[in-house]
C-alpha atoms as a PDB file:
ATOM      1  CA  UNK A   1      93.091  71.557  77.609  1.00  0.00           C
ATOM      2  CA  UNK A   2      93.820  75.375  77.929  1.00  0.00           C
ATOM      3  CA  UNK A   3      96.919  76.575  79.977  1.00  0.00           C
ATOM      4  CA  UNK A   4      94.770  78.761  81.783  1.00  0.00           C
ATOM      5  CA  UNK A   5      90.790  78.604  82.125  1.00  0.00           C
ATOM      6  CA  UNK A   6      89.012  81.164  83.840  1.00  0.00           C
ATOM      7  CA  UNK A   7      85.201  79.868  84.270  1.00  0.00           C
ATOM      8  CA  UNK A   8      82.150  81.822  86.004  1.00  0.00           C
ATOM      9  CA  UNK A   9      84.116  83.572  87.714  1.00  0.00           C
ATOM     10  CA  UNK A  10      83.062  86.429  90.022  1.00  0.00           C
ATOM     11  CA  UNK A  11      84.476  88.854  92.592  1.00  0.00           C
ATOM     12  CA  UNK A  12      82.971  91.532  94.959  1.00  0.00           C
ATOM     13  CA  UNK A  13      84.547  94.646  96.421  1.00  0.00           C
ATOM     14  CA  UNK A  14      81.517  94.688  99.554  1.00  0.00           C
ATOM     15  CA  UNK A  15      78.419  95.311  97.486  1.00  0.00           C
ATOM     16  CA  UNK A  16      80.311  96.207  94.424  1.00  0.00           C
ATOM     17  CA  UNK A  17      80.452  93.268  91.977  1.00  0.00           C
ATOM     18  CA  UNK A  18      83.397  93.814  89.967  1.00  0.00           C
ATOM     19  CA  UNK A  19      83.752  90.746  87.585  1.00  0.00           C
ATOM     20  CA  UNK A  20      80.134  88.544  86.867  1.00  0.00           C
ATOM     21  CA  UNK A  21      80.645  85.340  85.945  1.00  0.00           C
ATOM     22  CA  UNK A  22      83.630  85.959  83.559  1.00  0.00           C
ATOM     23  CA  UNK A  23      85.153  82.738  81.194  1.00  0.00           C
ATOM     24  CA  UNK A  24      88.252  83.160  79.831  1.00  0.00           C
ATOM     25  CA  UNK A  25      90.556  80.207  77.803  1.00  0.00           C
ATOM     26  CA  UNK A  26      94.702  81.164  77.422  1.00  0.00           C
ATOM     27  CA  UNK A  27      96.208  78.292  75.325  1.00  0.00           C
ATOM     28  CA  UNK A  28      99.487  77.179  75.595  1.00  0.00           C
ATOM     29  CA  UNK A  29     102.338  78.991  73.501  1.00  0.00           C
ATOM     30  CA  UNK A  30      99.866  82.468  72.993  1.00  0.00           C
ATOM     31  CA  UNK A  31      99.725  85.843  73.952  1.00  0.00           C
ATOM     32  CA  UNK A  32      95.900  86.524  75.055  1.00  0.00           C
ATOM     33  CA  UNK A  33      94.602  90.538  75.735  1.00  0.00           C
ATOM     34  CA  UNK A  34      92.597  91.280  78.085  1.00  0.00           C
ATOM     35  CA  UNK A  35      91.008  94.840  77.135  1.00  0.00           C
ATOM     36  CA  UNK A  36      88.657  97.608  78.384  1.00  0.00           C
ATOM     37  CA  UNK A  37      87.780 100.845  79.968  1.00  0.00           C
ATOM     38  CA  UNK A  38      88.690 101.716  82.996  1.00  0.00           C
ATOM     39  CA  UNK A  39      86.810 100.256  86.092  1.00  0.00           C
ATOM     40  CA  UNK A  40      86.046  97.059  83.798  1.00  0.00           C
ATOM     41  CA  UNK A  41      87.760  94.883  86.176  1.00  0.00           C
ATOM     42  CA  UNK A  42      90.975  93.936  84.256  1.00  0.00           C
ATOM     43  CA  UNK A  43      92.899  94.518  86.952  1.00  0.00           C
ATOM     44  CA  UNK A  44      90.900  92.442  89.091  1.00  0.00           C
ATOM     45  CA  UNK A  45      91.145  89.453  86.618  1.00  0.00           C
ATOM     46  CA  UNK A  46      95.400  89.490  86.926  1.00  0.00           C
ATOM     47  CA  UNK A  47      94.873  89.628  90.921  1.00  0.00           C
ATOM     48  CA  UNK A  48      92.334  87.091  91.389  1.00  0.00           C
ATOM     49  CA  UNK A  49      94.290  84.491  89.262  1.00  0.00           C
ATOM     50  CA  UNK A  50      97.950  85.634  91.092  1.00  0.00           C
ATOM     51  CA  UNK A  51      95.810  85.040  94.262  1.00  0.00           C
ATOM     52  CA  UNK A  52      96.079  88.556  95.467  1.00  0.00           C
ATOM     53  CA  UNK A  53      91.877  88.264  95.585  1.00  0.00           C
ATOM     54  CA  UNK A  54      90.433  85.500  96.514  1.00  0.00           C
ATOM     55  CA  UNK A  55      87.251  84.637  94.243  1.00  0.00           C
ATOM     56  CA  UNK A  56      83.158  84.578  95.526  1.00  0.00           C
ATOM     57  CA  UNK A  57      83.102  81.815  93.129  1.00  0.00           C
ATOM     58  CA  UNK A  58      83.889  80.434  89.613  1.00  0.00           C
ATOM     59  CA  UNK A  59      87.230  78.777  89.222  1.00  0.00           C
ATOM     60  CA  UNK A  60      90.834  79.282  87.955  1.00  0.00           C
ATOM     61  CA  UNK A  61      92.157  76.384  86.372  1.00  0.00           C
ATOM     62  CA  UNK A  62      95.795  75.402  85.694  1.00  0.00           C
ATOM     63  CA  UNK A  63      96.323  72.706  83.306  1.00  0.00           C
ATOM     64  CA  UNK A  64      93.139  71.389  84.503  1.00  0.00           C
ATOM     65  CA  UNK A  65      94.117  71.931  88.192  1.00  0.00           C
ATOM     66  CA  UNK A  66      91.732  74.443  90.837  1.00  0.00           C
ATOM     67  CA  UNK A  67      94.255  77.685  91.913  1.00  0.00           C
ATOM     68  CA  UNK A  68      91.517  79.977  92.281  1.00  0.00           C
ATOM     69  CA  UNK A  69      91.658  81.101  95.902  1.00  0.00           C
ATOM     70  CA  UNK A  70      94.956  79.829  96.976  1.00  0.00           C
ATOM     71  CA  UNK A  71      97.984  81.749  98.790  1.00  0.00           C
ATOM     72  CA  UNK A  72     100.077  83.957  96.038  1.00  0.00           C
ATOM     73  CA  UNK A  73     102.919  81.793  96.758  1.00  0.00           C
ATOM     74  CA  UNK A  74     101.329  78.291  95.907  1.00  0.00           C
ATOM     75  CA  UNK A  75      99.828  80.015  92.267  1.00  0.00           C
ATOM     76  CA  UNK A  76     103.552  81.218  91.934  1.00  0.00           C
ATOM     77  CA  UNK A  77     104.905  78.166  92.807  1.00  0.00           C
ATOM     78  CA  UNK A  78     102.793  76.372  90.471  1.00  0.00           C
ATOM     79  CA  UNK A  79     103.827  78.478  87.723  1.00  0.00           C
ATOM     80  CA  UNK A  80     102.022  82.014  87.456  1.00  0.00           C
ATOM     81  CA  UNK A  81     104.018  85.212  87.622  1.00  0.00           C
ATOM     82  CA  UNK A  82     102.757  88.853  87.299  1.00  0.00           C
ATOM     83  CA  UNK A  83     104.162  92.095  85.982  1.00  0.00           C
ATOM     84  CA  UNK A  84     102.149  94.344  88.107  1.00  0.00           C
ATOM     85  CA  UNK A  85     101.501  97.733  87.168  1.00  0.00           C
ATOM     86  CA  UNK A  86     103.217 100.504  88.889  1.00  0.00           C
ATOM     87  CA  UNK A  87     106.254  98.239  88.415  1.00  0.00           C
ATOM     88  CA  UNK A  88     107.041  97.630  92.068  1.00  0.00           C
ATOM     89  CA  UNK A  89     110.569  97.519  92.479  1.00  0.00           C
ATOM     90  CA  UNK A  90     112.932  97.772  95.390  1.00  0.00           C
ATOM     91  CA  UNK A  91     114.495 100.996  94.388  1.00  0.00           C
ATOM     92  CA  UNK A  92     117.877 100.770  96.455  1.00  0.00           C
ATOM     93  CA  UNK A  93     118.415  97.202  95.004  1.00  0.00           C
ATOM     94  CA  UNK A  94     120.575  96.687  92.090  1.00  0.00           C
ATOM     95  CA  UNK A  95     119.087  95.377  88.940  1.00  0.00           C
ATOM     96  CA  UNK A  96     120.782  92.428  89.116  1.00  0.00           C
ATOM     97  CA  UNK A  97     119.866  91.949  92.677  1.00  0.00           C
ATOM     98  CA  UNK A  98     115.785  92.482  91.819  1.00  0.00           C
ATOM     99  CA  UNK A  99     115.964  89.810  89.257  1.00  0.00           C
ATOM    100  CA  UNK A 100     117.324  87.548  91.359  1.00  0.00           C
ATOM    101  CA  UNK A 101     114.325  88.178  93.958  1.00  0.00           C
ATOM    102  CA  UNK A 102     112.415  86.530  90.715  1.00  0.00           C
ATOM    103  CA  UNK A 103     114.365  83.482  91.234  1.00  0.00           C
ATOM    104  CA  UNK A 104     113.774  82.516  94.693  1.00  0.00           C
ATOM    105  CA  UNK A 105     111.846  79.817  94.300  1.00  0.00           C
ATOM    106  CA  UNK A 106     113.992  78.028  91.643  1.00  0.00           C
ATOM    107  CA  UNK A 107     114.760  74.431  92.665  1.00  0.00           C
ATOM    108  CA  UNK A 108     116.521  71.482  90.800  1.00  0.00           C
ATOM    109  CA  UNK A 109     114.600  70.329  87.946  1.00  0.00           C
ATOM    110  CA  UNK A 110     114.699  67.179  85.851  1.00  0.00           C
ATOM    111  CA  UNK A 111     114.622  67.353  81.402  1.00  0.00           C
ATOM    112  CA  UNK A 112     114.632  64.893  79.488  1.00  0.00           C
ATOM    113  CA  UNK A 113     116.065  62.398  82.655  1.00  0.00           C
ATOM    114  CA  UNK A 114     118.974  65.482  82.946  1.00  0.00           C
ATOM    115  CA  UNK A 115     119.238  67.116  86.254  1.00  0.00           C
ATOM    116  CA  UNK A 116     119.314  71.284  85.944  1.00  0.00           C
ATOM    117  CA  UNK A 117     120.164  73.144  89.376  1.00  0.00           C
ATOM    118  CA  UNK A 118     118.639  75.938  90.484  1.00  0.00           C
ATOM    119  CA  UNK A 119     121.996  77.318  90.298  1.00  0.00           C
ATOM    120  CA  UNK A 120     122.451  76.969  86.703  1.00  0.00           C
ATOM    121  CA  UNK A 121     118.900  77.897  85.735  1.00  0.00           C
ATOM    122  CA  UNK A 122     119.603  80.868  87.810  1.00  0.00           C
ATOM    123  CA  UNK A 123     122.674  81.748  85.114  1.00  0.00           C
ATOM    124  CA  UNK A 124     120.037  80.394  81.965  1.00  0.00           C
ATOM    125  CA  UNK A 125     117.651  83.173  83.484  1.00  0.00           C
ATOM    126  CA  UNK A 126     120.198  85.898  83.853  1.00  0.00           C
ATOM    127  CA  UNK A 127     121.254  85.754  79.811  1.00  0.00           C
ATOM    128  CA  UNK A 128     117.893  84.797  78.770  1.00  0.00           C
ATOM    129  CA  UNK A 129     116.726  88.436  80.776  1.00  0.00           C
ATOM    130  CA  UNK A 130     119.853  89.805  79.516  1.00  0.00           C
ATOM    131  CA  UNK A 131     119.284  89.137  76.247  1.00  0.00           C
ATOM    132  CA  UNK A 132     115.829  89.831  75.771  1.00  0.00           C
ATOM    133  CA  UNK A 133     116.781  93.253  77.675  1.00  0.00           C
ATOM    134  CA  UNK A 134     120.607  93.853  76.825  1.00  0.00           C
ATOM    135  CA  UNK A 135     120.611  98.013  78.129  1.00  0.00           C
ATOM    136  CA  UNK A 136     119.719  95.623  82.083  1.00  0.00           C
ATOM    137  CA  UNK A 137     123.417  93.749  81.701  1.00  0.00           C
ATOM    138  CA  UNK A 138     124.908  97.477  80.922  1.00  0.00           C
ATOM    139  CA  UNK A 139     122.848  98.899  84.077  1.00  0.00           C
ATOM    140  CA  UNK A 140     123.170  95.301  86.245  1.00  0.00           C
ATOM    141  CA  UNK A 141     124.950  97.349  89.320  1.00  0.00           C
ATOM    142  CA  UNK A 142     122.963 100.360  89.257  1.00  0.00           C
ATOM    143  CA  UNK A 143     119.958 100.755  92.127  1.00  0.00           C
ATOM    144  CA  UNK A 144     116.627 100.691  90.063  1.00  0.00           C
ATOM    145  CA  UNK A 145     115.649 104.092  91.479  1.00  0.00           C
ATOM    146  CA  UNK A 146     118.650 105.349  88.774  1.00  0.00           C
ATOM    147  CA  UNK A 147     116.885 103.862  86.119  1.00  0.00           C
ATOM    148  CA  UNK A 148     114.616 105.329  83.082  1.00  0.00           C
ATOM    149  CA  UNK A 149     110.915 104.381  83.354  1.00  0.00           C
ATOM    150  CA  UNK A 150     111.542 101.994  80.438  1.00  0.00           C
ATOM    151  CA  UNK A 151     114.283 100.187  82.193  1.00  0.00           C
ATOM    152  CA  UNK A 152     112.395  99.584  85.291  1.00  0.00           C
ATOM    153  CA  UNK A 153     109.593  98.189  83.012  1.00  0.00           C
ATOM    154  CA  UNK A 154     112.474  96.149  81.937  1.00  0.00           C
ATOM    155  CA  UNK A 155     113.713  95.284  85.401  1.00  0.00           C
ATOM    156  CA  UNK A 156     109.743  94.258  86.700  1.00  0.00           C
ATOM    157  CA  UNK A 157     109.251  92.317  83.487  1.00  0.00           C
ATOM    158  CA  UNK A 158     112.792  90.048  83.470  1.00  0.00           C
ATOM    159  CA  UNK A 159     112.273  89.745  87.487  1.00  0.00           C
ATOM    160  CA  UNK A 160     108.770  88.220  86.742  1.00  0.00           C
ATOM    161  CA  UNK A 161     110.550  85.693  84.124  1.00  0.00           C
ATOM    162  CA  UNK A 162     113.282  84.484  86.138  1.00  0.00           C
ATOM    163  CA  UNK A 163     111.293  81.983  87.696  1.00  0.00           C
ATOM    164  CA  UNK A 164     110.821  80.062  84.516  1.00  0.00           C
ATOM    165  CA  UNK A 165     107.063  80.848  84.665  1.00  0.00           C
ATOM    166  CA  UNK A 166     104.436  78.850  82.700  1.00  0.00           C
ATOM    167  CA  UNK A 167     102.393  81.869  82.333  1.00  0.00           C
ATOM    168  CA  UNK A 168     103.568  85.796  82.600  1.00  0.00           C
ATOM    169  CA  UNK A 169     100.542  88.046  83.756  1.00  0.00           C
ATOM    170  CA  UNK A 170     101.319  91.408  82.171  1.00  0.00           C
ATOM    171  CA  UNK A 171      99.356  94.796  84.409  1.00  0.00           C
ATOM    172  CA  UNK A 172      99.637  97.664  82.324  1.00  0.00           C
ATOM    173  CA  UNK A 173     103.610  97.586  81.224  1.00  0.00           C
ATOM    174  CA  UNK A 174     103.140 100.282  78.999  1.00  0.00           C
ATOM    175  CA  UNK A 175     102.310 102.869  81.251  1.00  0.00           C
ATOM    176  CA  UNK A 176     103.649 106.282  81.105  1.00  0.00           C
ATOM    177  CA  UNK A 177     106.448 104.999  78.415  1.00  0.00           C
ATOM    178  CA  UNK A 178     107.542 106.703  75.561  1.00  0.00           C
ATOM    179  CA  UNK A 179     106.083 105.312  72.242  1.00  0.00           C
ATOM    180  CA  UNK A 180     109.644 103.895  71.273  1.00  0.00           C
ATOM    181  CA  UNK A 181     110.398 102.018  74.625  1.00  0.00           C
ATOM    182  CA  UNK A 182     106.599 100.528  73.876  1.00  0.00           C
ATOM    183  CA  UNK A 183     107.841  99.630  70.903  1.00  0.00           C
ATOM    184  CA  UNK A 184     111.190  98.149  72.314  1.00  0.00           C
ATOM    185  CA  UNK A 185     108.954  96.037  75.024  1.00  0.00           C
ATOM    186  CA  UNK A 186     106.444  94.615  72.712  1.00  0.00           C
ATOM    187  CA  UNK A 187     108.604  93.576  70.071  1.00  0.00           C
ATOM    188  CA  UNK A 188     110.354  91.685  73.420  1.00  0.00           C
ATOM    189  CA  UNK A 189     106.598  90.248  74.425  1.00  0.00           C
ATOM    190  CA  UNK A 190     106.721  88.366  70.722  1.00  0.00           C
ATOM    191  CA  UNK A 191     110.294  86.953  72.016  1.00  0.00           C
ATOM    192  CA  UNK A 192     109.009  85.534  74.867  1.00  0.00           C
ATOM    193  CA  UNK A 193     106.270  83.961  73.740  1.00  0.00           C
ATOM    194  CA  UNK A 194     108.034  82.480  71.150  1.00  0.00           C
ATOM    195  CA  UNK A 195     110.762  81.333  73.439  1.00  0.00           C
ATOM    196  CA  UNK A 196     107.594  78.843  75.391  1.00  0.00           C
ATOM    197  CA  UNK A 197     105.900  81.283  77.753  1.00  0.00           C
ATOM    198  CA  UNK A 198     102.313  82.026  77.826  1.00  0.00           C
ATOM    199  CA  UNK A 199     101.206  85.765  78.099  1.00  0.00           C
ATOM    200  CA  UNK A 200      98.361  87.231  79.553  1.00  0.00           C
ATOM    201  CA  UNK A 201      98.415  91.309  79.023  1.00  0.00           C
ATOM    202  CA  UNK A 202      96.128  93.829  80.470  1.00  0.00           C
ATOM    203  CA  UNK A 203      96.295  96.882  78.311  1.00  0.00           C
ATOM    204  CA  UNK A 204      94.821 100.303  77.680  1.00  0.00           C
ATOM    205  CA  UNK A 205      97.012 100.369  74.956  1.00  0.00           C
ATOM    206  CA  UNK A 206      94.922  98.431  72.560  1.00  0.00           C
ATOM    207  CA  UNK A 207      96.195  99.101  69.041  1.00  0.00           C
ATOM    208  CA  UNK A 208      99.702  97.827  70.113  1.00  0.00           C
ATOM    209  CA  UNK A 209      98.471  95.190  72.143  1.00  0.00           C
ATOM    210  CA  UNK A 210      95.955  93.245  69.343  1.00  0.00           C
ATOM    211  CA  UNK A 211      99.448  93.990  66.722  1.00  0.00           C
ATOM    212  CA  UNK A 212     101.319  91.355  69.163  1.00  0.00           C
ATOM    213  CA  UNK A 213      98.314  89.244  70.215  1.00  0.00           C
ATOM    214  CA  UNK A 214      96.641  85.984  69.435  1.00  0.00           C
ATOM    215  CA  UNK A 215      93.354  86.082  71.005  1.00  0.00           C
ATOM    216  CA  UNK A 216      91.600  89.131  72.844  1.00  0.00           C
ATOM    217  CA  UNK A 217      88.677  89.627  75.374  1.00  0.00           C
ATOM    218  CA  UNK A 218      86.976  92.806  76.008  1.00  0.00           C
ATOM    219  CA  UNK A 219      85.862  93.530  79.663  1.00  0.00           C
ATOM    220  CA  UNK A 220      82.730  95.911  79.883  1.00  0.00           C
ATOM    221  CA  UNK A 221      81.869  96.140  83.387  1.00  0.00           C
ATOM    222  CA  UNK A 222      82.770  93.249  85.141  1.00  0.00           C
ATOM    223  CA  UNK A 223      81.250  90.840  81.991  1.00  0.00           C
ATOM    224  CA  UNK A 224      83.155  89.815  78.711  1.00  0.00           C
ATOM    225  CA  UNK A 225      81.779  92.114  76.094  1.00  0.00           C
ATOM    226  CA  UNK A 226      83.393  90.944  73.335  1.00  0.00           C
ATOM    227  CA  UNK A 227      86.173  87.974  72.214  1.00  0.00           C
ATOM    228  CA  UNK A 228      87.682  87.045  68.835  1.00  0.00           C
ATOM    229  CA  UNK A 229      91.076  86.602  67.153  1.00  0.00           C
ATOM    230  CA  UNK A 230      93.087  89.737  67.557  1.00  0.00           C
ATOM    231  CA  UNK A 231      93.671  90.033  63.788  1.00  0.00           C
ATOM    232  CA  UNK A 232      89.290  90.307  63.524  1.00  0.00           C
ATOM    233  CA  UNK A 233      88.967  92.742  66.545  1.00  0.00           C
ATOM    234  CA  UNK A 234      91.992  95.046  65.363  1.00  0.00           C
ATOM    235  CA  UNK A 235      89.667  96.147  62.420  1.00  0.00           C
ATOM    236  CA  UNK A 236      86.716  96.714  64.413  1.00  0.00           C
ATOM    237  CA  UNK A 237      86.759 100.668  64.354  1.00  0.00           C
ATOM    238  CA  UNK A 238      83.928 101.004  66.439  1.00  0.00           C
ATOM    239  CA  UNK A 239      84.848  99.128  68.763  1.00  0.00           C
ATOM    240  CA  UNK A 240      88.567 100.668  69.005  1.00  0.00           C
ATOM    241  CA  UNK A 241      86.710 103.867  69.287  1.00  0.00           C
ATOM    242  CA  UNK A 242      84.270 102.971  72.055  1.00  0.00           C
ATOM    243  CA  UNK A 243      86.351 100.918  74.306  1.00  0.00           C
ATOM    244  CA  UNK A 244      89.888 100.447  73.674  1.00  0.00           C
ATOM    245  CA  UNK A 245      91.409 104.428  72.667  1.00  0.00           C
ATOM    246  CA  UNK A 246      93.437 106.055  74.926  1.00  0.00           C
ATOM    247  CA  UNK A 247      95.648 105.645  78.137  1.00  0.00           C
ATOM    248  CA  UNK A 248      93.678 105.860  80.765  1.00  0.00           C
ATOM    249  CA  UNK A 249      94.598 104.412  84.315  1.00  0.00           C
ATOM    250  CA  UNK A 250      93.415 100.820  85.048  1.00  0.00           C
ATOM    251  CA  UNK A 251      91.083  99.715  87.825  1.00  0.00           C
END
């Protein structure tokens, strides 16, 4: 059974149709792209499974359970957390005080017959952030609005893992960064997914997102276009060319 399993799904903006009948699988422990041109409805994917949109039909399973259509807070609570693009930080906050928004929901949890409080997994989360992102612990009481575009990346990325999410929903994170901070956050992608979280990453950046991927899906107006291994579609020139080039703005 797949983490995640988008099936048939569709959604309309009023008479515009912007995804037709899409199927998508994540499996546990992998990083899975979702690429295309802009207006292809990538976007639209990330928001209807957070529960920002609400599907016309098809269905969003998690771990074989419906979520399509539910509040943003149940899908969240049930372990789905987005990156979105644009960031969306609260820019007189302190660093430390918007990853700790990410941890609201925490409660005490039971491993392995051992109680962990939401106390302590808020500390776990806090040095797991900090270490995946060690320039956030040497910025922790700056406001975010002081911060480099990189380090608010940062910031909206460790925020969105300090839930202890089963899946992290990636919109766009390299936009507008510099190709070494890029670097910098992808290498941290592999980390996390190693480390047990699932990763689903909308990117124009399409070379650097098949180099950290497992599996990829092309979008091409609202349908899949195109899925394989992200090691086969990486040397697909033609299709690099035609779809995937460039940095234009999402959907």
């Amino acid at each position: 059974m797949a983490l995640l399993e988008i099936k048939d799904l569709k959604v309309s903006y009023g008479f515009i149709t912007a995804l037709k009948g899409i199927n998508i699988k994540v499996e546990q422990g992998q990083i899975v792209a979702l690429l295309g041109s802009n207006g292809a409805g990538k976007t639209t994917t990330l928001r209807t499974v957070s529960g920002a949109i609400k599907p016309d039909s098809g269905s969003v399973l998690l771990e074989g359970k419906e979520v399509g259509g539910l509040p943003t807070y149940k899908i969240a609570k049930a372990g789905v957390t987005q990156s979105p693009e644009g960031r969306l930080l609260f820019s007189e906050l302190t660093v430390e005080e918007n990853l700790k928004i990410g941890a609201y929901g925490l409660k005490t949890k039971v491993v392995n017959g051992v109680k962990i409080s939401a106390k302590q997994q808020l500390k776990e989360n806090f040095e797991r952030v900090y270490k995946l992102f060690p320039i956030l612990e040497e910025r922790k009481s700056q406001t975010a609005n002081t911060l480099s575009g990189g380090e608010q990346q940062m910031v909206a990325i460790g925020r969105a893992l300090m839930s202890n999410p089963k899946i992290l929903l990636l919109d766009e994170p390299s936009l507008g960064l510099a190709p070494l901070i890029i670097d910098e956050i992808f290498k941290a992608f592999k980390k996390i997914r190693d480390e047990g979280t699932t990763i689903l990453i909308v990117e124009q950046n399409a070379l650097q997102t098949l180099k950290i991927a497992d599996y990829a899906y092309v979008l091409e107006l609202g349908k899949i276009g195109l899925e394989g291994p992200a090691s086969e579609l990486i040397t697909n020139k033609k299709l690099i060319d035609a779809y995937l080039g460039g940095d234009k703005k999402d959907d």
